[in-house]
Protein backbone atom coordinates (compact mmCIF):
# COMPACT_ATOMS: atom_id res chain seq x y z
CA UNK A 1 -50.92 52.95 -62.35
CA UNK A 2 -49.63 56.44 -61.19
CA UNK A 3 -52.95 57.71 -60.94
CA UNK A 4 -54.00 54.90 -58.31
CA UNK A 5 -53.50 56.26 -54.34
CA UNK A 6 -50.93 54.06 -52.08
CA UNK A 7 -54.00 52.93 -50.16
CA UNK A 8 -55.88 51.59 -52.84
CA UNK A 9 -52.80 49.27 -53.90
CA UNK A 10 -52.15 48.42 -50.13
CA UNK A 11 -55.77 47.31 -49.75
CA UNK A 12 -55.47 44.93 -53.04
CA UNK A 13 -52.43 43.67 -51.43
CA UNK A 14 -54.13 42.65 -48.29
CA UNK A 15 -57.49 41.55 -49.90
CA UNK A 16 -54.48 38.99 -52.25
CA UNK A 17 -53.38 37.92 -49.40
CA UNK A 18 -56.04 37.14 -47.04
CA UNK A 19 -57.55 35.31 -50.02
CA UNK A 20 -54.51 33.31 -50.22
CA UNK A 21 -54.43 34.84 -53.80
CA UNK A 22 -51.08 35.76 -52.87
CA UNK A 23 -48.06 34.59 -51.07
CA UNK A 24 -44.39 35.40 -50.20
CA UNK A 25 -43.10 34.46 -54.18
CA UNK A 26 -45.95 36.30 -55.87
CA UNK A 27 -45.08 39.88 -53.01
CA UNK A 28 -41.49 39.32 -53.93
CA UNK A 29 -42.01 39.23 -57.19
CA UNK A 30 -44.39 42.64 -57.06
CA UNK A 31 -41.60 44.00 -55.56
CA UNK A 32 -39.28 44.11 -58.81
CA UNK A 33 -41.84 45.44 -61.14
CA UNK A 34 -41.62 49.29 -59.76
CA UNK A 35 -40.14 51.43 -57.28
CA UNK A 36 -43.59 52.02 -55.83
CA UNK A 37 -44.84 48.80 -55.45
CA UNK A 38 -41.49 47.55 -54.12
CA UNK A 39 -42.59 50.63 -51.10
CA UNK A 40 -45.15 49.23 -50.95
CA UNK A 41 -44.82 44.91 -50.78
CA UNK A 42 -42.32 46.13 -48.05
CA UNK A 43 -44.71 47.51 -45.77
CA UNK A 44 -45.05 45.93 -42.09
CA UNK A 45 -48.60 45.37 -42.47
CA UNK A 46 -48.59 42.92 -45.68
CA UNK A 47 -45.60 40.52 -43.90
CA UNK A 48 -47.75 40.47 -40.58
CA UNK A 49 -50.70 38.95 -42.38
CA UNK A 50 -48.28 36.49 -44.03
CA UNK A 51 -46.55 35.68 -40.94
CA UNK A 52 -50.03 34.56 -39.50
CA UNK A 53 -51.43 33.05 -42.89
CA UNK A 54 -47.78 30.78 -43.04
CA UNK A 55 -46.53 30.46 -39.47
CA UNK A 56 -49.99 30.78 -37.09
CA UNK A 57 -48.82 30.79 -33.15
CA UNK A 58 -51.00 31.49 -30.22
CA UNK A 59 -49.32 34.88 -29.04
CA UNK A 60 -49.84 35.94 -32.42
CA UNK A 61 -50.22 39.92 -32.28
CA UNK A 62 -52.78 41.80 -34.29
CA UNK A 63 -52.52 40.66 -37.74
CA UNK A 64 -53.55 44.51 -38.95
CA UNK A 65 -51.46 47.03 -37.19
CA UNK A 66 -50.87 50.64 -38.49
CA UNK A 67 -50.86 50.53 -42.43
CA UNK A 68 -48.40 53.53 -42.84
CA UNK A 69 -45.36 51.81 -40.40
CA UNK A 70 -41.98 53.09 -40.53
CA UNK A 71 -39.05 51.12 -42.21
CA UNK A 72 -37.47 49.44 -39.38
CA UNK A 73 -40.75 47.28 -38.29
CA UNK A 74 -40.98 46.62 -41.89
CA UNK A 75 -37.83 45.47 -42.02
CA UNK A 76 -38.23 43.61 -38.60
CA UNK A 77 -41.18 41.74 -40.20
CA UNK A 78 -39.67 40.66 -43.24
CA UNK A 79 -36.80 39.19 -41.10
CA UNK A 80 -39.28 37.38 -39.03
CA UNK A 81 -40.83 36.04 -41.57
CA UNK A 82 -37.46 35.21 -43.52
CA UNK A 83 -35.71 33.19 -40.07
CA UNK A 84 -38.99 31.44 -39.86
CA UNK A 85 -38.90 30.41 -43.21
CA UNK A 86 -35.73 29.34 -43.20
CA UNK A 87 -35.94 26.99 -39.99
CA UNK A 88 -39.06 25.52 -41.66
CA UNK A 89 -37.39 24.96 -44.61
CA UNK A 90 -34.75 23.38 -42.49
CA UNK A 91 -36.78 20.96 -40.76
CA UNK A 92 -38.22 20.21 -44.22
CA UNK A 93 -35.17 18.87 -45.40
CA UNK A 94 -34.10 17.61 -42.24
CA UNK A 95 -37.51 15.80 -41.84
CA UNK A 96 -36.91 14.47 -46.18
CA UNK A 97 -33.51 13.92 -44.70
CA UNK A 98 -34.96 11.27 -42.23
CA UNK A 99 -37.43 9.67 -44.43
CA UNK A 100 -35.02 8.96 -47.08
CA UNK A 101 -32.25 7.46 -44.30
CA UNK A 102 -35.34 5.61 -43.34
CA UNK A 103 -36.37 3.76 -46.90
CA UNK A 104 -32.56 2.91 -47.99
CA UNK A 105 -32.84 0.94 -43.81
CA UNK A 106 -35.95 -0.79 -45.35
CA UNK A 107 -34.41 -1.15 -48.63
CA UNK A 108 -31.02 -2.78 -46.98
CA UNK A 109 -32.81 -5.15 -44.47
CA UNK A 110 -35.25 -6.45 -47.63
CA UNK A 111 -31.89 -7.61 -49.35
CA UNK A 112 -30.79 -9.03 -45.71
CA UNK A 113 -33.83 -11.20 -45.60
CA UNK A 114 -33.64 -12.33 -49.35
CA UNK A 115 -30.18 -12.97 -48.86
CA UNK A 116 -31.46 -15.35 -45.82
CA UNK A 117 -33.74 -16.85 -48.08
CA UNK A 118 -31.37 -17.52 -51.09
CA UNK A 119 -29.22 -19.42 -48.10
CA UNK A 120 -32.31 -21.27 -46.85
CA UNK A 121 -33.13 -22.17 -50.46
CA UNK A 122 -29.41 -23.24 -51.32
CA UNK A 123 -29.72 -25.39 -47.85
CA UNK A 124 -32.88 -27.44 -48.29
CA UNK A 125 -31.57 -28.04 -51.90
CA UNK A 126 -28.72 -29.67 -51.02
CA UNK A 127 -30.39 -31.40 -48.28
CA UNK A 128 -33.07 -32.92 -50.96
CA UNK A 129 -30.24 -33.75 -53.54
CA UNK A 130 -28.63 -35.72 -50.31
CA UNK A 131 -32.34 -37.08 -49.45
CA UNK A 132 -32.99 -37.88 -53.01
CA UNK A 133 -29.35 -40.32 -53.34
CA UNK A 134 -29.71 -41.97 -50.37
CA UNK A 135 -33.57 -43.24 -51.48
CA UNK A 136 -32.24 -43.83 -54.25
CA UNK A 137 -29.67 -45.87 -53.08
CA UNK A 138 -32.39 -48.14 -50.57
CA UNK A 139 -34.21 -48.60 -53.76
CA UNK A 140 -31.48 -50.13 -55.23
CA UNK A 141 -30.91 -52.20 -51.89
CA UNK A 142 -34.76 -53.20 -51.89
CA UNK A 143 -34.71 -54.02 -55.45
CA UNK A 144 -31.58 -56.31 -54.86
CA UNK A 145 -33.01 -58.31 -51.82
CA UNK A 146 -36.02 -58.93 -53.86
CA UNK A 147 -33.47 -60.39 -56.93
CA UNK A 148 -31.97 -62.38 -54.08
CA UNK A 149 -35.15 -65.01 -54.08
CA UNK A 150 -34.40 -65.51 -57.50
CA UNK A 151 -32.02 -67.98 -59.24
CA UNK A 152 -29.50 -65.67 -60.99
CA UNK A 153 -25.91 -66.75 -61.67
CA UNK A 154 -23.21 -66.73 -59.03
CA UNK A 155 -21.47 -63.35 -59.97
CA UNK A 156 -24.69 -61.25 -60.15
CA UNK A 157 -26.44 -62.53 -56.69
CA UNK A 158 -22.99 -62.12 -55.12
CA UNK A 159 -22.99 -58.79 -56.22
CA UNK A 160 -26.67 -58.18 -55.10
CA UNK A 161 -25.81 -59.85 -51.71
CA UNK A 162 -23.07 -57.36 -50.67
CA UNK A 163 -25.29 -54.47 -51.10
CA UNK A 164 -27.97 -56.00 -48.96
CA UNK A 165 -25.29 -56.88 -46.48
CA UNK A 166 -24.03 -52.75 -46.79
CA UNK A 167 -27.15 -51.98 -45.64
CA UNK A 168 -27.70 -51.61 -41.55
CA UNK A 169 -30.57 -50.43 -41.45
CA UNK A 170 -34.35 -51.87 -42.46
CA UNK A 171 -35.02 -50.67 -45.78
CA UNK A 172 -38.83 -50.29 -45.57
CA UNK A 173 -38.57 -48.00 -42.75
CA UNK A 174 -35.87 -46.27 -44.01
CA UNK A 175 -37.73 -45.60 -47.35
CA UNK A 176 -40.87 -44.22 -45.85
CA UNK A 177 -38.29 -41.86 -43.48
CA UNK A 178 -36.63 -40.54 -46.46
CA UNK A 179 -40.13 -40.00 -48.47
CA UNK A 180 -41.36 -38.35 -45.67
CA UNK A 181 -38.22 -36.13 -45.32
CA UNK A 182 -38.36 -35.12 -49.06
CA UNK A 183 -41.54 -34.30 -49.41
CA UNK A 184 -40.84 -32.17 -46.51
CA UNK A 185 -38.13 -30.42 -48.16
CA UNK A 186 -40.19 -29.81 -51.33
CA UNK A 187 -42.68 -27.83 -48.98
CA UNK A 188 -39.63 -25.49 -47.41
CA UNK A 189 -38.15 -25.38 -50.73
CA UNK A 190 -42.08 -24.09 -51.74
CA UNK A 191 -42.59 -22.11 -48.64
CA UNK A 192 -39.01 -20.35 -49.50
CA UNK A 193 -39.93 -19.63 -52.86
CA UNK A 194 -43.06 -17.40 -52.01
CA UNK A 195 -41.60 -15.63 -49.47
CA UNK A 196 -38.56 -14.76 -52.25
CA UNK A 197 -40.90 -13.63 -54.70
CA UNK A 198 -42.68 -11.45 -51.72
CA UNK A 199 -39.59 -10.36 -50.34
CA UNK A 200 -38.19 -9.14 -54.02
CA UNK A 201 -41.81 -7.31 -54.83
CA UNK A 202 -41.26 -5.42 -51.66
CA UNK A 203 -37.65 -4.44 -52.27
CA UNK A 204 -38.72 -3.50 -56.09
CA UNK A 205 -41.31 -0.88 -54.46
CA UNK A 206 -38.85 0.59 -51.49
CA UNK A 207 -36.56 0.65 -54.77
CA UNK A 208 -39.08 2.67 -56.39
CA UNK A 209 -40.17 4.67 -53.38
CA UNK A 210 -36.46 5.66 -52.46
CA UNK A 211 -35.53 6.83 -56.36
CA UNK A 212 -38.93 8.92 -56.19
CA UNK A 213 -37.80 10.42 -52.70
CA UNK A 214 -34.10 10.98 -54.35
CA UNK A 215 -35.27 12.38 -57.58
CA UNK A 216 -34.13 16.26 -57.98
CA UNK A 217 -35.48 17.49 -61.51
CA UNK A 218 -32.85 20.37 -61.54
CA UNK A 219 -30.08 18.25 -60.41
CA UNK A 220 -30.75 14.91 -62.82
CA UNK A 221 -31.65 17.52 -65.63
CA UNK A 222 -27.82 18.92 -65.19
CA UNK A 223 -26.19 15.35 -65.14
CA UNK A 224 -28.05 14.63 -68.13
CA UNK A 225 -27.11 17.58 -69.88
CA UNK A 226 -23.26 17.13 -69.31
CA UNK A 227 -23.73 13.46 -70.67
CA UNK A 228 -25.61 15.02 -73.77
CA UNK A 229 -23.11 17.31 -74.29
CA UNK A 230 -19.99 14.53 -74.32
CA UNK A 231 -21.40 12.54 -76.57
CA UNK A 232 -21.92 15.07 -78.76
CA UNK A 233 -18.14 16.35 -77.91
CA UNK A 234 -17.13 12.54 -78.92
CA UNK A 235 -19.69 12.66 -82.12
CA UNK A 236 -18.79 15.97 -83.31
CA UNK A 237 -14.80 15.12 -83.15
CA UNK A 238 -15.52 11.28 -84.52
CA UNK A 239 -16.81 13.32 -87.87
CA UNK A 240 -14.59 16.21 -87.81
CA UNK A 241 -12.13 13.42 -88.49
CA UNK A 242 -13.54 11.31 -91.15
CA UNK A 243 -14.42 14.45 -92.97
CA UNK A 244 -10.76 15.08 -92.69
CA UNK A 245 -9.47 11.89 -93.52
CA UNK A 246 -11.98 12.16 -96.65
CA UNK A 247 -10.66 15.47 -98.17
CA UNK A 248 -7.30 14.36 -97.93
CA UNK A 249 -8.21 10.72 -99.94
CA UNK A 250 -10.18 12.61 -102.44
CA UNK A 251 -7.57 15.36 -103.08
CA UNK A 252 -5.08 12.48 -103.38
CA UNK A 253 -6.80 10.56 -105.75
CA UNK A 254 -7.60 13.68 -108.06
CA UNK A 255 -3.70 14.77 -108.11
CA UNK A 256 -2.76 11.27 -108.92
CA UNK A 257 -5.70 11.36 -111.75
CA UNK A 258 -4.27 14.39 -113.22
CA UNK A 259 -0.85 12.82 -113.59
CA UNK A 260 -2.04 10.15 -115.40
CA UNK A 261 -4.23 12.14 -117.41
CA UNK A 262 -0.84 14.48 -118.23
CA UNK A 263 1.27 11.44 -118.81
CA UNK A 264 -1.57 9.66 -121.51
CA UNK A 265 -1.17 13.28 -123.23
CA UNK A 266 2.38 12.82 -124.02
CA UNK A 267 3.87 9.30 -123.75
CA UNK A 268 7.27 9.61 -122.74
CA UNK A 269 7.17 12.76 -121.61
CA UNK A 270 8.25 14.04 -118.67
CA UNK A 271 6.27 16.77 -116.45
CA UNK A 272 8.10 19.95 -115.20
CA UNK A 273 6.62 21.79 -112.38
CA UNK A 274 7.77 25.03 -111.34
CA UNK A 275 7.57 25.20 -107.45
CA UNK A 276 4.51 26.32 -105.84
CA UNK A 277 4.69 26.94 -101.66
CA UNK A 278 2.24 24.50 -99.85
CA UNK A 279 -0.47 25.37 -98.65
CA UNK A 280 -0.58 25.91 -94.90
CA UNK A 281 -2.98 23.70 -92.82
CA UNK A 282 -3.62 20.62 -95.52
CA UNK A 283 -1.94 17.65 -95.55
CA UNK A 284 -1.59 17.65 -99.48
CA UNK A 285 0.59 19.37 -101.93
CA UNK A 286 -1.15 21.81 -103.78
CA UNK A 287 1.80 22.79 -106.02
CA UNK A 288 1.19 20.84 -108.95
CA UNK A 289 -2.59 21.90 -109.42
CA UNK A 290 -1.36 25.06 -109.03
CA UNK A 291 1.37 25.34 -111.50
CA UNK A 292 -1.33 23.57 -113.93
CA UNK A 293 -4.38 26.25 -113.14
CA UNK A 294 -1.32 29.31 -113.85
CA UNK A 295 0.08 27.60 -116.67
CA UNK A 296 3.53 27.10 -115.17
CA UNK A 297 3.48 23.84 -116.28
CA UNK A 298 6.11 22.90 -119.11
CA UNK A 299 6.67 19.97 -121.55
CA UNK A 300 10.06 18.82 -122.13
CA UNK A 301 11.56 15.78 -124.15
């Protein structure tokens, strides 16, 4: 690389970006590698071609000026090129901003019209239970006038006469009224349920549409972590704890073996332990495995 002349790098530089080989990441990221190529990804004359390659404006100056400038128009082109990437970044997000505001009004008025629906749907159903009872009560009214023409004993036609009397209306015309009503209602009741199931597909995919607007790979990727790392916080203490709980059963159970295996030794004996400090740390006495390990430990009648 040192044997390569300034003007030979510059000119690969401009050829990368012209070509749109390179842009503003890939020159900043020249610029860490060396001392001379972060002269050089500096220069006025690399910016200026970015400036009209990103940000192309009709009193756009020459995109080639002098290729040796001086440090101050460099730095006066990077800045340019840094404020106007930073107010088109801002009316990116402003713009993502909008769109976003935009789906969650879509998403809220498709739940305002399903909820319209459900209360449409709830409404014609009650209004076809209501239709449904009172044809079924004119059937019952019909059916009776017809028993009427009948002999039938005294208490039975009296009771069929009083709900043919109840009745103020003509049945027959009444009947077809309420059929016609009913199967009316059926067809809302239909009509309702298609637009519900329309309605519910087109809140599912604003749903959709708003979590793919919303989603932030770096951002989910960090709440997921944390989660990850409590549960293996809670996992980690859950069998720090058991493991504990085990030692201390096990070293129980060994000290209380060893007793009994002392005691079967010498019936009627009784065990003498010289005294052994505890251990610090365990929640177990250590002293009489100790004093047994040392040979402290002495018979006695």
């Amino acid at each position: 690389m040192g044997g390569v002349p300034d003007e030979l790098w510059r000119q690969i530089l401009e050829m990368g970006i012209q070509n749109s080989k390179l842009n503003y990441k890939d020159l900043c990221c020249i610029s860490i590698s060396c001392r001379r190529l972060h002269r050089l990804s500096s220069e006025n004359s690399l910016w200026l071609l970015l400036l009209s390659s990103d940000f192309p404006s009709p009193n756009q100056q020459n995109p080639n000026p002098n290729p040796n400038p001086n440090n101050s128009t460099s730095a006066s082109a990077k800045s340019t090129y840094k404020i106007k990437f930073e107010r088109e970044k801002s009316r990116k997000v402003a713009a993502h901003r909008r769109a976003v505001l935009r789906k969650e009004s879509e998403v809220l008025e498709f739940e305002r019209k399903i909820r319209e629906i459900e209360n449409g749907l709830r409404q014609e159903a009650e209004k076809m239970r209501a239709t449904a009872a009172e044809l079924s009560n004119l059937h019952k009214v019909r059916q009776a006038s017809v028993a009427l023409n009948v002999w039938q004993p005294e208490v039975i036609r009296g009771r069929q006469k009083q709900i043919v009397e109840q009745s103020a209306v003509p049945v027959e015309s009444r009947v077809h009224s309420l059929e016609m009503e009913l199967k009316l209602c059926r067809q809302r009741i239909s009509g309702f349920d298609k637009a519900y199931r329309d309605e519910k597909r087109r809140l599912e995919l604003a749903m959709e549409q708003l979590a793919s607007m919303k989603y932030h790979p770096l951002r989910d990727h960090k709440l997921i972590s944390s989660g990850d790392k409590e549960c293996k916080k809670k996992r980690k203490k859950l069998k720090t704890s058991v493991i504990c709980k085990s030692l201390k059963l096990c070293h129980f159970d060994f000290e209380q073996m060893l007793l009994d295996l002392l005691a079967k030794q010498s019936p009627g004996a009784f065990l003498m332990v010289s005294p052994v400090p505890e251990k610090q740390g365990t929640g177990f006495s250590t002293g009489l495995l100790t004093s047994f390990a040392t040979g402290d430990v002495e018979w006695g009648t």
